[in-house]
Protein backbone atom coordinates (compact mmCIF):
# COMPACT_ATOMS: atom_id res chain seq x y z
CA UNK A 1 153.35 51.67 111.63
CA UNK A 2 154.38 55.58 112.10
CA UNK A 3 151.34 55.80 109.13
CA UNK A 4 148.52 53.64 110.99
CA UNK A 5 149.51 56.24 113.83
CA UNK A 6 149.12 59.39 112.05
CA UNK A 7 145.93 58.07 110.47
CA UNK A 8 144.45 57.07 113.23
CA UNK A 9 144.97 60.26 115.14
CA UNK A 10 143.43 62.12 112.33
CA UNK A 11 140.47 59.92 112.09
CA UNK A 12 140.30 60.79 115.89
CA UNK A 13 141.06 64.64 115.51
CA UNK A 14 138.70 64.71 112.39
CA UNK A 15 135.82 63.27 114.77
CA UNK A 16 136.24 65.56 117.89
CA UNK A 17 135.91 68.35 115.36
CA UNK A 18 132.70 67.33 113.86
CA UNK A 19 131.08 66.52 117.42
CA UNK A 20 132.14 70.58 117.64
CA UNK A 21 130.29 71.75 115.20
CA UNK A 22 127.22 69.38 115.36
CA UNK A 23 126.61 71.26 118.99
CA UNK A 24 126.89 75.13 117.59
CA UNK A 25 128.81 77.88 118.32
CA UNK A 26 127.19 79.60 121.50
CA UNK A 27 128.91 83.13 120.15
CA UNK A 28 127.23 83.14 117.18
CA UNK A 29 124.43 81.95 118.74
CA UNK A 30 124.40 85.48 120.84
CA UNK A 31 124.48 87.34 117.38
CA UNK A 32 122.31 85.53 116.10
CA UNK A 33 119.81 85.89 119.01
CA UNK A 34 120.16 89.31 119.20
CA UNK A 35 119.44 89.80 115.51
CA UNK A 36 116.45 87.64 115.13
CA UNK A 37 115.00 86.28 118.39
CA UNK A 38 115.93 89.39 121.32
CA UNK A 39 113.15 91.62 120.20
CA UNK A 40 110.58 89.82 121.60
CA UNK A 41 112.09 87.20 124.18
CA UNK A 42 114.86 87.36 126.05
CA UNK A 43 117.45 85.29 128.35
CA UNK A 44 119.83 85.83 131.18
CA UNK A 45 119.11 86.94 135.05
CA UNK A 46 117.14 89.27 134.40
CA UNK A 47 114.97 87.57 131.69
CA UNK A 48 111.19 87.80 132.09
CA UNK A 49 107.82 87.46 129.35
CA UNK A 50 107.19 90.52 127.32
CA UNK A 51 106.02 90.38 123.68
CA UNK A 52 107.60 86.76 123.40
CA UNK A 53 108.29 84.35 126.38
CA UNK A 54 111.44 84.24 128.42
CA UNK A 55 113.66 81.57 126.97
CA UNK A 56 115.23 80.50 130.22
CA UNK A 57 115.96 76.87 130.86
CA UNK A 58 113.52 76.20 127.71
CA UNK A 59 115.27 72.69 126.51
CA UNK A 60 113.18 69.98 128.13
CA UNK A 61 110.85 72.44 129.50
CA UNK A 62 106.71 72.00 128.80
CA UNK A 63 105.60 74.24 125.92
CA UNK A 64 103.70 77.27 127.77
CA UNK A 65 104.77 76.44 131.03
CA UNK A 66 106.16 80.06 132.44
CA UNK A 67 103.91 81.95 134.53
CA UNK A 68 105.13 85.22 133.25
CA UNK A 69 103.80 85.03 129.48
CA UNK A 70 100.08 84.61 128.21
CA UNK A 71 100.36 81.56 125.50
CA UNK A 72 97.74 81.31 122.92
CA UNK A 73 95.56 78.09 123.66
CA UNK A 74 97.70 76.38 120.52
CA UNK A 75 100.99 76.52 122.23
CA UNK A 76 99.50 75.67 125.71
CA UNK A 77 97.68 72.73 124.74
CA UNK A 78 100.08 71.45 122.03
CA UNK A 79 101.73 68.80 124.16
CA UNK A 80 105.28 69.86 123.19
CA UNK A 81 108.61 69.14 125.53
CA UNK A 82 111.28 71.11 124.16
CA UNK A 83 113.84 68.80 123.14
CA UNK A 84 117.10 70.00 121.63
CA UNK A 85 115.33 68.14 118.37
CA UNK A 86 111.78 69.88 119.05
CA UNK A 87 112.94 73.09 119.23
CA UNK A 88 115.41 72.48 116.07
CA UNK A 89 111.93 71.75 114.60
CA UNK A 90 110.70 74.79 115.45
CA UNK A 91 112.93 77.45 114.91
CA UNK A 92 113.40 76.48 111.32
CA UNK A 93 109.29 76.66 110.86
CA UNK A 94 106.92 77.14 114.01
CA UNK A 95 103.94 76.92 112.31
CA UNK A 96 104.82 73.26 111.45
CA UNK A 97 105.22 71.92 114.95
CA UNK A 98 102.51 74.51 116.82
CA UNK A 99 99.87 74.95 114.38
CA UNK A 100 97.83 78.53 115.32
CA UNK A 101 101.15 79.23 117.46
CA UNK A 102 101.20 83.28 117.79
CA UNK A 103 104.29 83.83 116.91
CA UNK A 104 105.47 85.74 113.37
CA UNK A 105 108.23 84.27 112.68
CA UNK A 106 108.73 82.64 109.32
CA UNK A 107 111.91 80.28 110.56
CA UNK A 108 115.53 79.80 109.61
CA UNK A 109 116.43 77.08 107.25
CA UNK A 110 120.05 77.15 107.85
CA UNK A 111 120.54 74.68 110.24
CA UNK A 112 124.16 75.65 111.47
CA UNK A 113 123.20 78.88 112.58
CA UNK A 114 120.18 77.25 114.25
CA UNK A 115 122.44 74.70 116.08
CA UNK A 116 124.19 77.92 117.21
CA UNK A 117 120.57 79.33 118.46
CA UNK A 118 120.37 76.40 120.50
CA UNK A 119 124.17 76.54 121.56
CA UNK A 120 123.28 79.46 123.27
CA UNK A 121 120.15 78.79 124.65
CA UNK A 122 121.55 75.93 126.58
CA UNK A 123 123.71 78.05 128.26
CA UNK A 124 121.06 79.39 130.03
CA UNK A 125 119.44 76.39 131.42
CA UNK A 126 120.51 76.79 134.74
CA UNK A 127 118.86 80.06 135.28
């Protein structure tokens, strides 16, 4: 019995910890971001457009829907929502979901550091 217990509360423990890592590490996230993605758009209070849009609130938010960025007619007429799973999509290669998107990025193919990308983008969707 003492077995089935210990068992089960590892099956349970084992769980919680993948749910954990399925949703990113928001830290790494910030590296990350800073690294690869804060050059040309940026987050936070006092985020605005500049060579890049401002990534604010961006999860379930129309693709070239800020005021305060000039999309190219691709991105603005693509139809997009950014999902969670959308923007997965496109971080690991833009070109794929926005074809004639503006942006020069060639993507990330790891996908834990871009579940940490989007760890830390959704804490900024209240801003």
């Amino acid at each position: 019995m003492k077995y089935a217990a210990l068992l089960t509360f590892a099956l349970i423990l084992g769980s919680s910890c993948n749910l954990q890592a399925a949703t990113g590490d928001a830290e790494a996230g910030a590296r990350l971001f800073s690294k690869t993605c804060g050059g040309c758009h940026s987050v936070g209070t006092n985020a605005r457009g500049g060579f890049g849009p401002q990534l604010n609130g961006i999860i379930d938010r129309a693709a070239g829907a800020t005021t305060d960025y000039q999309y190219s007619d691709a991105m603005k007429n693509s139809g997009v929502v950014w999902t969670r799973e959308k923007l997965a999509a496109y971080i690991e290669n833009p070109k794929k979901v926005v074809s004639g998107t503006r942006m020069i990025f060639w993507g990330i193919s790891d996908q834990e550091k871009i579940e940490n990308l989007l760890a830390y983008l959704e804490t900024f969707q209240a801003q």
